[in-house]
Protein backbone atom coordinates (compact mmCIF):
# COMPACT_ATOMS: atom_id res chain seq x y z
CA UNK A 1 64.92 42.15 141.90
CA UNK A 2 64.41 40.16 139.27
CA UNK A 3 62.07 37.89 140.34
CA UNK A 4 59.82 40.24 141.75
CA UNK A 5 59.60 41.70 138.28
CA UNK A 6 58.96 38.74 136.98
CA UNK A 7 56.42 37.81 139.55
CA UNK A 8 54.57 40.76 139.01
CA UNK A 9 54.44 40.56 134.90
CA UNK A 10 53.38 37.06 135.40
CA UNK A 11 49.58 37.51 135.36
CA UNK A 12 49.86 39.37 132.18
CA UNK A 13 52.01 37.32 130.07
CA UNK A 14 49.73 34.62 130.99
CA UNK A 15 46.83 36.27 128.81
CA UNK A 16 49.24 35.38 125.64
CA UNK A 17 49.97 31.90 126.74
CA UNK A 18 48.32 29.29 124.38
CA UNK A 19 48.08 25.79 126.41
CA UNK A 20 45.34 24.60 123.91
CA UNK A 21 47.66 21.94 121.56
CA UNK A 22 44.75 21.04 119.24
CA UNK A 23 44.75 24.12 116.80
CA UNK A 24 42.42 22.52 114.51
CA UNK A 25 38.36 22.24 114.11
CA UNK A 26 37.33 24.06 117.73
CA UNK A 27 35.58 20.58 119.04
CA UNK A 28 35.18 20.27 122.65
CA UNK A 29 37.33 17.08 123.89
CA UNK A 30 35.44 15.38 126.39
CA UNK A 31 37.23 14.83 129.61
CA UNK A 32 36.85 11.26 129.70
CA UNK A 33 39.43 11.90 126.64
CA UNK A 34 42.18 12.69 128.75
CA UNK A 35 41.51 10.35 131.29
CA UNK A 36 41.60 7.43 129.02
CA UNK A 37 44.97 8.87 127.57
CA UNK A 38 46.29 9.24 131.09
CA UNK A 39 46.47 5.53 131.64
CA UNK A 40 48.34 4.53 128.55
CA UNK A 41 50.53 7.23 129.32
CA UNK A 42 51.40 6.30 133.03
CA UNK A 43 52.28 2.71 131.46
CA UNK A 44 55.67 5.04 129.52
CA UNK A 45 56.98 7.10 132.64
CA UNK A 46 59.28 9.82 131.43
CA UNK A 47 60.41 13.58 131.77
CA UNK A 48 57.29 16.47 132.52
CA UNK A 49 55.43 17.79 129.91
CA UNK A 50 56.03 21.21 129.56
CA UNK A 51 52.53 21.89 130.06
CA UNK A 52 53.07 20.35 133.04
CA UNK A 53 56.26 22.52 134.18
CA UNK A 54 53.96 25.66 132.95
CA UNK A 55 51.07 24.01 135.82
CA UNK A 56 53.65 24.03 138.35
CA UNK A 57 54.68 27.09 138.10
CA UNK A 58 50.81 28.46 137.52
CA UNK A 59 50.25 26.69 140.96
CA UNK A 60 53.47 27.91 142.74
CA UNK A 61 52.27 31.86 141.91
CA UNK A 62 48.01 30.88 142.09
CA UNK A 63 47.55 33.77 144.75
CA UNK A 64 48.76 36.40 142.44
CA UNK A 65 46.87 35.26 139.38
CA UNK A 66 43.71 34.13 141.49
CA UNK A 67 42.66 38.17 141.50
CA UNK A 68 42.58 38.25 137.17
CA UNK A 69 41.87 34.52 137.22
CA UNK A 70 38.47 34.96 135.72
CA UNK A 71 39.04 37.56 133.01
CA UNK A 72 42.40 34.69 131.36
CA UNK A 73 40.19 31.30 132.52
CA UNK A 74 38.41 31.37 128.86
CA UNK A 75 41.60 30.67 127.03
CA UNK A 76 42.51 27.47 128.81
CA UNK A 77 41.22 23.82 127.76
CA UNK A 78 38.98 22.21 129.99
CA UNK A 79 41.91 19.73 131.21
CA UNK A 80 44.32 22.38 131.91
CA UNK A 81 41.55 23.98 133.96
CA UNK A 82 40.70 21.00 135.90
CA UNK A 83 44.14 20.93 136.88
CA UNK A 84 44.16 24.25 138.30
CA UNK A 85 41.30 23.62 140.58
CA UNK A 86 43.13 20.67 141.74
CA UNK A 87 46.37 22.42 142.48
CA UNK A 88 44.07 25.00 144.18
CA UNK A 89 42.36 22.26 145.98
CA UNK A 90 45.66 21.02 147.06
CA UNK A 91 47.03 24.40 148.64
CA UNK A 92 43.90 25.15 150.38
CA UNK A 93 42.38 28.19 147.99
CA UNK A 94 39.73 26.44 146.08
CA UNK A 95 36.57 28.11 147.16
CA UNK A 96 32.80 29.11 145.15
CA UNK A 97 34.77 31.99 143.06
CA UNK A 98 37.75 30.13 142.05
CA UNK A 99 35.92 26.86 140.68
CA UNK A 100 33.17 28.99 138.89
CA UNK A 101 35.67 31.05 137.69
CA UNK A 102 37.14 27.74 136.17
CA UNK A 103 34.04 25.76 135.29
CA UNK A 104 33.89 24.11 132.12
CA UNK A 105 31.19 23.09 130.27
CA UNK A 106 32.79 19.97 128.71
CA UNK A 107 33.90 18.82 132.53
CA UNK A 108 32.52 15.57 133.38
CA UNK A 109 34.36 15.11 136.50
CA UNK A 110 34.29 17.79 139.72
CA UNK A 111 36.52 17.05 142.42
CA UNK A 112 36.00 19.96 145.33
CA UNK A 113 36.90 17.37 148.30
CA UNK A 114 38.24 19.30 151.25
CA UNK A 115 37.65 22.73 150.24
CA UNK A 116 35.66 26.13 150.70
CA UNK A 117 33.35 25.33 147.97
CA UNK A 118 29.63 26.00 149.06
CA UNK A 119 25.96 25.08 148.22
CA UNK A 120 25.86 28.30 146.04
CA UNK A 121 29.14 27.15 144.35
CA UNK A 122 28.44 24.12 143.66
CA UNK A 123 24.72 24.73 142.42
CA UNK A 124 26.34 27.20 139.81
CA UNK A 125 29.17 25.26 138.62
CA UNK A 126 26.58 21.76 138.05
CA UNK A 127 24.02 23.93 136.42
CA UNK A 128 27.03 25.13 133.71
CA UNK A 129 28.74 21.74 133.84
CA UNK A 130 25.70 19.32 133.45
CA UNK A 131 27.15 16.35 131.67
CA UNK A 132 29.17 15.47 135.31
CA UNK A 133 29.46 12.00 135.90
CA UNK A 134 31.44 12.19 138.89
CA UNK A 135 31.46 14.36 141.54
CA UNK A 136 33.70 14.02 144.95
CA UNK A 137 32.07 16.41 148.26
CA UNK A 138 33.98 14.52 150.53
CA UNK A 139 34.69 16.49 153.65
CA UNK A 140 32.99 19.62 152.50
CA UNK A 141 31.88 21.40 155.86
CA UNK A 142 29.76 24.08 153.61
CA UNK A 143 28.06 21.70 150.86
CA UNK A 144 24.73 20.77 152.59
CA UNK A 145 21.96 17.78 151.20
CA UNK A 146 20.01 21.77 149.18
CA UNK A 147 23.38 21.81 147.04
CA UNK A 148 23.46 17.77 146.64
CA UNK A 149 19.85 18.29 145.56
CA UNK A 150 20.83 21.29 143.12
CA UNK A 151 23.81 18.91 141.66
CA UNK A 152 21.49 15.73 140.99
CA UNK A 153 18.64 18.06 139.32
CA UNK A 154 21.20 20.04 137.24
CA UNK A 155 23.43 16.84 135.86
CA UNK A 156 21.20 13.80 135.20
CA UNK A 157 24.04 12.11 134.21
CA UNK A 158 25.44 11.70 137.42
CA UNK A 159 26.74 7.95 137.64
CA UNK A 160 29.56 8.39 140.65
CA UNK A 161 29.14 10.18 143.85
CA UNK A 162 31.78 10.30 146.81
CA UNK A 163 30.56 11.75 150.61
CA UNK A 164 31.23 11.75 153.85
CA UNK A 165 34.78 12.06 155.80
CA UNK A 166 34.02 14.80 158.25
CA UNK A 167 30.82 15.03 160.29
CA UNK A 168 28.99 17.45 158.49
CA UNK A 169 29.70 15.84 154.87
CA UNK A 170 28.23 12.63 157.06
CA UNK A 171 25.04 14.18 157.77
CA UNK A 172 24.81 15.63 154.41
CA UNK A 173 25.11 12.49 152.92
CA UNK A 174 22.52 10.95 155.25
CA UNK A 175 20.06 13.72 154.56
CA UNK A 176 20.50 13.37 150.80
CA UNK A 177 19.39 9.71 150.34
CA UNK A 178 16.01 10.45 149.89
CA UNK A 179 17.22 12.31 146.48
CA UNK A 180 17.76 8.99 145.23
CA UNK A 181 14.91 7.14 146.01
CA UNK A 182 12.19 6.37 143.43
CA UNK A 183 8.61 8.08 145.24
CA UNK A 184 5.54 6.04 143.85
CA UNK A 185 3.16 8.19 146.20
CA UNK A 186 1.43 9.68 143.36
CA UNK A 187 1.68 6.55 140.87
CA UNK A 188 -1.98 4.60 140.28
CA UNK A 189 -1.99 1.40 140.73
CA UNK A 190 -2.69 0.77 137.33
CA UNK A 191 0.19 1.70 136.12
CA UNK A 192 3.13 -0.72 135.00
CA UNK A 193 6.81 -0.28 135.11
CA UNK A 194 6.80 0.15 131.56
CA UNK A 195 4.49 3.10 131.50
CA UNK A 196 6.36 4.78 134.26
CA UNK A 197 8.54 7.67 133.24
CA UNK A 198 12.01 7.86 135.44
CA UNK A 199 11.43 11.45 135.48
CA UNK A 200 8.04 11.02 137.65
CA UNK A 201 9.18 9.30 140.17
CA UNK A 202 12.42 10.67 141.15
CA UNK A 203 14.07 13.32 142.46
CA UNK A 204 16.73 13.78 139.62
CA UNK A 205 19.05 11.49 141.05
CA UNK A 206 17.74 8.50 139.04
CA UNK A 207 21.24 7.99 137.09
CA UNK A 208 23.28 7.27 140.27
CA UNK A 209 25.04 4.09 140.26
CA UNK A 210 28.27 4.04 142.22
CA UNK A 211 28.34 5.94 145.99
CA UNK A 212 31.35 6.30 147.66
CA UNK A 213 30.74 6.77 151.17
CA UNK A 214 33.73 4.71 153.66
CA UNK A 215 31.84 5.37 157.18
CA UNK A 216 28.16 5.15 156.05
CA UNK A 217 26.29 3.56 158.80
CA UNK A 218 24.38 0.62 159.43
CA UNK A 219 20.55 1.88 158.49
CA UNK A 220 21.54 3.79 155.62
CA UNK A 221 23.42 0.99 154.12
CA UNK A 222 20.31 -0.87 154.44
CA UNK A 223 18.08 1.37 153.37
CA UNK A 224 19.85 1.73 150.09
CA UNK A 225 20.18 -1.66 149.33
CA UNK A 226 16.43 -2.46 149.95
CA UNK A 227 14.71 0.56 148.33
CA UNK A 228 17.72 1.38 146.15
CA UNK A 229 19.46 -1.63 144.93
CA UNK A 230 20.94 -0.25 141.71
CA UNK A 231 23.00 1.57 143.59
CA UNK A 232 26.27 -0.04 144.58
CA UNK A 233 27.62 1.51 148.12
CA UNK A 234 31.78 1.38 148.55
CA UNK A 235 32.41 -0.79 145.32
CA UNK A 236 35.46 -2.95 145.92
CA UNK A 237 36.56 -4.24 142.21
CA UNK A 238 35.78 -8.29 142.03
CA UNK A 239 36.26 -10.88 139.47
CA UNK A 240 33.35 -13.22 140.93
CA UNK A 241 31.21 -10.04 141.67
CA UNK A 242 31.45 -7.62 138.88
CA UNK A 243 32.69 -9.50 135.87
CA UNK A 244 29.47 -7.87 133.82
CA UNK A 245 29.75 -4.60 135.47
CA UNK A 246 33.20 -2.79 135.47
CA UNK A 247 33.52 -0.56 138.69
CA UNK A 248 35.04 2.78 136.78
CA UNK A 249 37.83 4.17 138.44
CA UNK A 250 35.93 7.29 139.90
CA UNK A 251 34.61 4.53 141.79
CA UNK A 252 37.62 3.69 143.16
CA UNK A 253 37.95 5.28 146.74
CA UNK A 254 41.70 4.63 147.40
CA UNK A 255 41.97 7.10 143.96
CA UNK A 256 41.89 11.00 143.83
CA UNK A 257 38.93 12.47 141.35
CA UNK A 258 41.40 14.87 140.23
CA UNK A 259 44.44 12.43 140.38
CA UNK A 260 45.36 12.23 136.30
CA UNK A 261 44.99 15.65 136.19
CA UNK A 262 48.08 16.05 138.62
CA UNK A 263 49.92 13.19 137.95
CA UNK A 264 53.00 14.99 136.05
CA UNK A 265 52.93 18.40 138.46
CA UNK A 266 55.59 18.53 141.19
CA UNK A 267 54.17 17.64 144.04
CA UNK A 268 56.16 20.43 145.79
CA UNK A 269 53.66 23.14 143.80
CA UNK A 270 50.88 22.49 146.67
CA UNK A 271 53.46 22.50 149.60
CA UNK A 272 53.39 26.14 151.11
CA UNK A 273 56.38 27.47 152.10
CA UNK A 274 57.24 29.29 155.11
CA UNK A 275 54.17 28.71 157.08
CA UNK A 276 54.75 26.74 160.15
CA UNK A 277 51.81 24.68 161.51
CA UNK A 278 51.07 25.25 165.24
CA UNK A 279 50.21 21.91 167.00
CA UNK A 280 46.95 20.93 166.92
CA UNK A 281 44.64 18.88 169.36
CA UNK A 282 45.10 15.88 167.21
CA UNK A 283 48.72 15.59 166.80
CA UNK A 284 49.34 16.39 170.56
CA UNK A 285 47.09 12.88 170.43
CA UNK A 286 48.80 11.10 168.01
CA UNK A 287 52.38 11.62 169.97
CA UNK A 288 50.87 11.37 173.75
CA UNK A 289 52.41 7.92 174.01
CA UNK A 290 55.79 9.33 173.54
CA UNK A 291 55.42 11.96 176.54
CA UNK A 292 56.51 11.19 179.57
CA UNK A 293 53.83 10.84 182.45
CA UNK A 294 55.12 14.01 183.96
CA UNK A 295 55.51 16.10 180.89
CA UNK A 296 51.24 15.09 179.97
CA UNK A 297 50.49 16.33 183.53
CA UNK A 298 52.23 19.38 182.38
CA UNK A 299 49.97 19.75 178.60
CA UNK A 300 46.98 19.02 181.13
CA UNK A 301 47.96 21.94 183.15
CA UNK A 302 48.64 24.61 181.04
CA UNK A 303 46.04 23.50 178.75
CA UNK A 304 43.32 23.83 181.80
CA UNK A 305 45.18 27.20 183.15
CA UNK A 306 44.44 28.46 180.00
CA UNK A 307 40.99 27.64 179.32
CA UNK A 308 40.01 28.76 182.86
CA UNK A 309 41.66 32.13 182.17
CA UNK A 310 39.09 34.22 181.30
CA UNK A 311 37.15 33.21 183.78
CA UNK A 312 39.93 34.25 186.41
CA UNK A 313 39.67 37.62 184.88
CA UNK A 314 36.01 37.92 184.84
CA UNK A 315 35.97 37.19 188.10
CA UNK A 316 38.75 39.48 189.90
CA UNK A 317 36.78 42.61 187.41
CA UNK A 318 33.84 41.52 189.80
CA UNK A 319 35.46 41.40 192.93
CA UNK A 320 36.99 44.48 192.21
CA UNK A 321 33.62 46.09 191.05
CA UNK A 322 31.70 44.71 194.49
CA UNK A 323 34.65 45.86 196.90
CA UNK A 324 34.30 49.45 194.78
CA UNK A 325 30.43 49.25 195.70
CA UNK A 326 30.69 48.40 199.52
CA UNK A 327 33.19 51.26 200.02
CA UNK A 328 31.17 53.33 198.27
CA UNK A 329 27.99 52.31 200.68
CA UNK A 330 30.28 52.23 204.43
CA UNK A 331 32.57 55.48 204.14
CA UNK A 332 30.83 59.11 204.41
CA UNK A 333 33.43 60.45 202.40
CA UNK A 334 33.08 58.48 199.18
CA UNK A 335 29.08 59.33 199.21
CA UNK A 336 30.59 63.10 199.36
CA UNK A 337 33.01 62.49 196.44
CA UNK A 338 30.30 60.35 194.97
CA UNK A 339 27.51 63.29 195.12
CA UNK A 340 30.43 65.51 194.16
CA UNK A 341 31.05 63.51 191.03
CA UNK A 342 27.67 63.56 190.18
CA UNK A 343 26.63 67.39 190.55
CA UNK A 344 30.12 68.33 188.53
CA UNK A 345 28.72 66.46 185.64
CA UNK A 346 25.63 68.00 185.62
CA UNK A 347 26.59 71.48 185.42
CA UNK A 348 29.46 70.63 182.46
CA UNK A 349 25.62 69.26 181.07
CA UNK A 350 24.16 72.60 181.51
């Protein structure tokens, strides 16, 4: 009884809660802050924060407080709220409302990978953040190459971008390349590099350095390399090859944007709890070499009865409808019930 009483003053008491540590001069701290910070502190491993235990517990109750998330958002720092979204991202709630709900103006890095977010969401949240320099739409089904175009006019600052990882973040990422390509249609021939303005001829996405795309194919890889070479596709960190240019860890695909940001949170905060999976296509896949010949003929069957289902049903309503139809048409007496039928309903009419 407790708990529940608890649970339900939690949204509330959160209005008081101060998470902001800096209670000086109101300056924004950039994220890039934090991030920096975050690797000297993962070289001294020690207890949670209690920031972070406050997180965890934020992200264990995030469907109760997503409803008066937007009204309490303006009180957090812009670290704290990055690592909401990412605790959001991680359970599977982190759609359009929730991350403009939590956009920050001083973010500079916007991890959405695998969620809800859409063109419309993430058009709003790079025209309020637009000092991004990183930005991971990896296996977003409902980001499309408009909202990549919306992101790269909005933040010209945009150095890192990670795509692909589902089909339809593939073709998004193959219909946005031409946002990075310099157009010199409309540039006279007189005209030298110097007198060129960047603005002119591109599309916005002129800052772009570092694109993160594992399964980009064959002609786009060339493409970029011959009519984009500053552009470095899948950057794998070299001595030999980038000694002069560092590849910065947002660059880093075997990393998670939003990874320092969760670093100290219980990883159980994103598990959900009493929700059992049902099996899906591709783990019945993964374990068919286990099954036994006799038990996949089985899966096969049931899987096939059950597809051709309605059908079966479709089918015996027709049969049943034609048979109704040629008794109808052979036997005297149901044309008499038939007329019968027919004449009772039009004198209830009258």
């Amino acid at each position: 009884m407790e708990i529940r009483n608890s649970e339900g003053k939690l949204p509330t008491s959160l209005k008081n809660l101060d998470l902001n540590t800096n209670h000086g001069p109101t300056n924004k701290i950039p994220v890039s802050s934090y991030l920096s910070s975050s690797r000297i502190s993962a070289l001294k491993p020690g207890p949670p924060s209690l920031v972070s235990l406050c997180l965890g517990v934020v992200g264990r109750h995030l469907e109760e407080i997503i409803p008066c998330l937007a009204d309490i958002s303006h009180i957090f720092p812009a670290d704290i709220k990055i690592s909401i979204a990412a605790v959001a991202k991680r359970r599977k709630l982190l759609d359009d409302d929730l991350i403009i709900s939590l956009a920050d103006t001083s973010w500079e890095i916007l991890d959405v990978s695998g969620s809800d977010v859409s063109d419309s969401g993430l058009a709003k949240v790079s025209e309020m953040c637009n000092s991004l320099r990183a930005v991971d739409i990896s296996r977003c089904n409902k980001i499309t190459s408009m909202g990549v175009s919306e992101l790269v006019q909005n933040c010209r600052s945009l150095e890192t971008l990670r795509c692909g990882g589902c089909p339809s973040s593939e073709s998004t990422a193959r219909r946005s390349l031409s946002l990075f390509k310099p157009d010199l249609s409309n540039v006279d021939e007189g005209d030298t590099w110097e007198e060129l303005d960047v603005t002119e001829i591109g599309h916005g996405g002129q800052s772009l350095r570092w694109l993160v795309w594992p399964r980009i194919d064959k002609d786009s890889l060339e493409m970029l390399s011959m009519e984009c070479p500053r552009i470095v596709v899948n950057p794998k960190p070299s001595f030999l090859t980038y000694s002069l240019h560092e590849v910065p860890r947002e660059a880093l695909p075997d990393v998670a944007l939003d990874e320092p940001f969760v670093k100290d949170i219980d990883p159980k905060t994103w598990v959900v709890r009493g929700v059992v999976k049902s099996p899906t296509t591709s783990s019945l896949s993964m374990t068919s070499s286990d099954l036994s010949i006799a038990e996949k003929f089985r899966l096969a069957f049931a899987e096939r009865d059950a597809r051709l289902a309605p059908k079966r049903a479709k089918n015996a309503r027709q049969q049943q409808r034609r048979a109704e139809r040629d008794w109808m048409m052979s036997s005297d007496e149901a044309k008499a019930m038939a007329f019968a039928s027919k004449t009772t309903r039009s004198l209830r009419k009258r």
